[in-house]
Protein backbone atom coordinates (compact mmCIF):
# COMPACT_ATOMS: atom_id res chain seq x y z
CA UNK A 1 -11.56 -52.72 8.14
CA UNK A 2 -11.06 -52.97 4.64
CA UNK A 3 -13.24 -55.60 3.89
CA UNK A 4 -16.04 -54.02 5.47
CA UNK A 5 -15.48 -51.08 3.50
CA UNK A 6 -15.56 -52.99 0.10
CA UNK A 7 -18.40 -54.64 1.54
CA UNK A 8 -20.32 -51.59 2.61
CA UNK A 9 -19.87 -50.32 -0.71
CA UNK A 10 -21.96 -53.28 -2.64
CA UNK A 11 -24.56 -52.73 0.06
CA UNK A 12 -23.66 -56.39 1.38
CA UNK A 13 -23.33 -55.31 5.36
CA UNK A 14 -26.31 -53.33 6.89
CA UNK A 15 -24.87 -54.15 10.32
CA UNK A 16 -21.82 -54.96 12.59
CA UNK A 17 -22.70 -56.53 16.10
CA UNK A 18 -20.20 -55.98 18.48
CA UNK A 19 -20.20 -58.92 20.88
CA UNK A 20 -17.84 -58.74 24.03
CA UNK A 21 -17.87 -59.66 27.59
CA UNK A 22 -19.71 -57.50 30.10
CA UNK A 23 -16.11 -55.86 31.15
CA UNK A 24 -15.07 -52.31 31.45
CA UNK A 25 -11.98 -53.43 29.11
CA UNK A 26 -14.76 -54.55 27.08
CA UNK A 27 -16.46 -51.93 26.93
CA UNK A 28 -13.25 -49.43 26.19
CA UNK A 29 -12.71 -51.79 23.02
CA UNK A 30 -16.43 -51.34 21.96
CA UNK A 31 -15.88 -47.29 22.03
CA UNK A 32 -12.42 -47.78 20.18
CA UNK A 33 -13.62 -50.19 17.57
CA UNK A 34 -16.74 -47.61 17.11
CA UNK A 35 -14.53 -45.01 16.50
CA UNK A 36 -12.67 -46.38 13.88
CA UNK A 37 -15.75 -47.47 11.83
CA UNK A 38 -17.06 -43.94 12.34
CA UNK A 39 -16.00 -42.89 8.77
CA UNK A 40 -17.46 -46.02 7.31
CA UNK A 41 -20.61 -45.53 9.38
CA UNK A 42 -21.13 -41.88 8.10
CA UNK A 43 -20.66 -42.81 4.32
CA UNK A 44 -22.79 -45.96 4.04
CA UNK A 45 -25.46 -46.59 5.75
CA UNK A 46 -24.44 -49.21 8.41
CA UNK A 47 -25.70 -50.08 11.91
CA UNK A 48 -23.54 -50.92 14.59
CA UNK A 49 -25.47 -52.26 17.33
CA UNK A 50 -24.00 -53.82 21.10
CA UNK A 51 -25.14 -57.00 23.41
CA UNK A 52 -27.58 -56.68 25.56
CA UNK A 53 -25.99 -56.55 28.91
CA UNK A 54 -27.58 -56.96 32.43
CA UNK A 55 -28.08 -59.00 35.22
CA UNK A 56 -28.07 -63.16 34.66
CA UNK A 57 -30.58 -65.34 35.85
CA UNK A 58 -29.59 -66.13 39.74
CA UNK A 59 -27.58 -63.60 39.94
CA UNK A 60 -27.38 -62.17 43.59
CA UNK A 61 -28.61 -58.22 43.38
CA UNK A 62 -26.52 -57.60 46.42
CA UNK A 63 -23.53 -58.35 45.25
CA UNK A 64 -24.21 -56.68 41.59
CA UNK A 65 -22.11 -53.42 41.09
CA UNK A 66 -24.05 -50.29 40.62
CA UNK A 67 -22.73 -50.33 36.02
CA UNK A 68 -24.50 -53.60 36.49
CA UNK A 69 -27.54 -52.98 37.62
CA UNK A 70 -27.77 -49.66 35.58
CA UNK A 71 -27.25 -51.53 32.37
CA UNK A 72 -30.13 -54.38 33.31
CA UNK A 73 -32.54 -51.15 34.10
CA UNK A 74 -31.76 -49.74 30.99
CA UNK A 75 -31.87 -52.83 28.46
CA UNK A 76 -35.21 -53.88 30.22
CA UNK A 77 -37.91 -55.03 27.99
């Protein structure tokens, strides 16, 4: 985290992608990682953005679970 702070400070990072699997773990290390850039994010102007996640193509609706299906409703485009 370091590195992104000297890094955020000569304006060379405008944003982090944070790229995991579509897992709950996942998703708890997304909210942790998040948290620790929080002071970074509120003293330089940063963007941390996430995957889109969703259903994939053939992917049986029946046997989706309901996070899934929410997620593909709300990253529709």
């Amino acid at each position: 985290f370091e590195l992104i702070k000297e890094r955020a400070l000569i304006k060379e990072i405008k944003e982090i992608i944070l790229a995991f699997s579509a897992t709950p773990k996942s998703d708890n290390t997304e909210r942790y990682i998040e948290k620790i850039l929080e002071p970074i994010i509120q003293k330089y102007p940063i963007k941390i953005s996430h995957l889109g996640k969703g259903l994939s193509t053939g992917t049986e609706l029946e046997y989706s679970d309901s996070e899934t299906i929410i997620n593909a409703l709300k990253n529709r485009k």
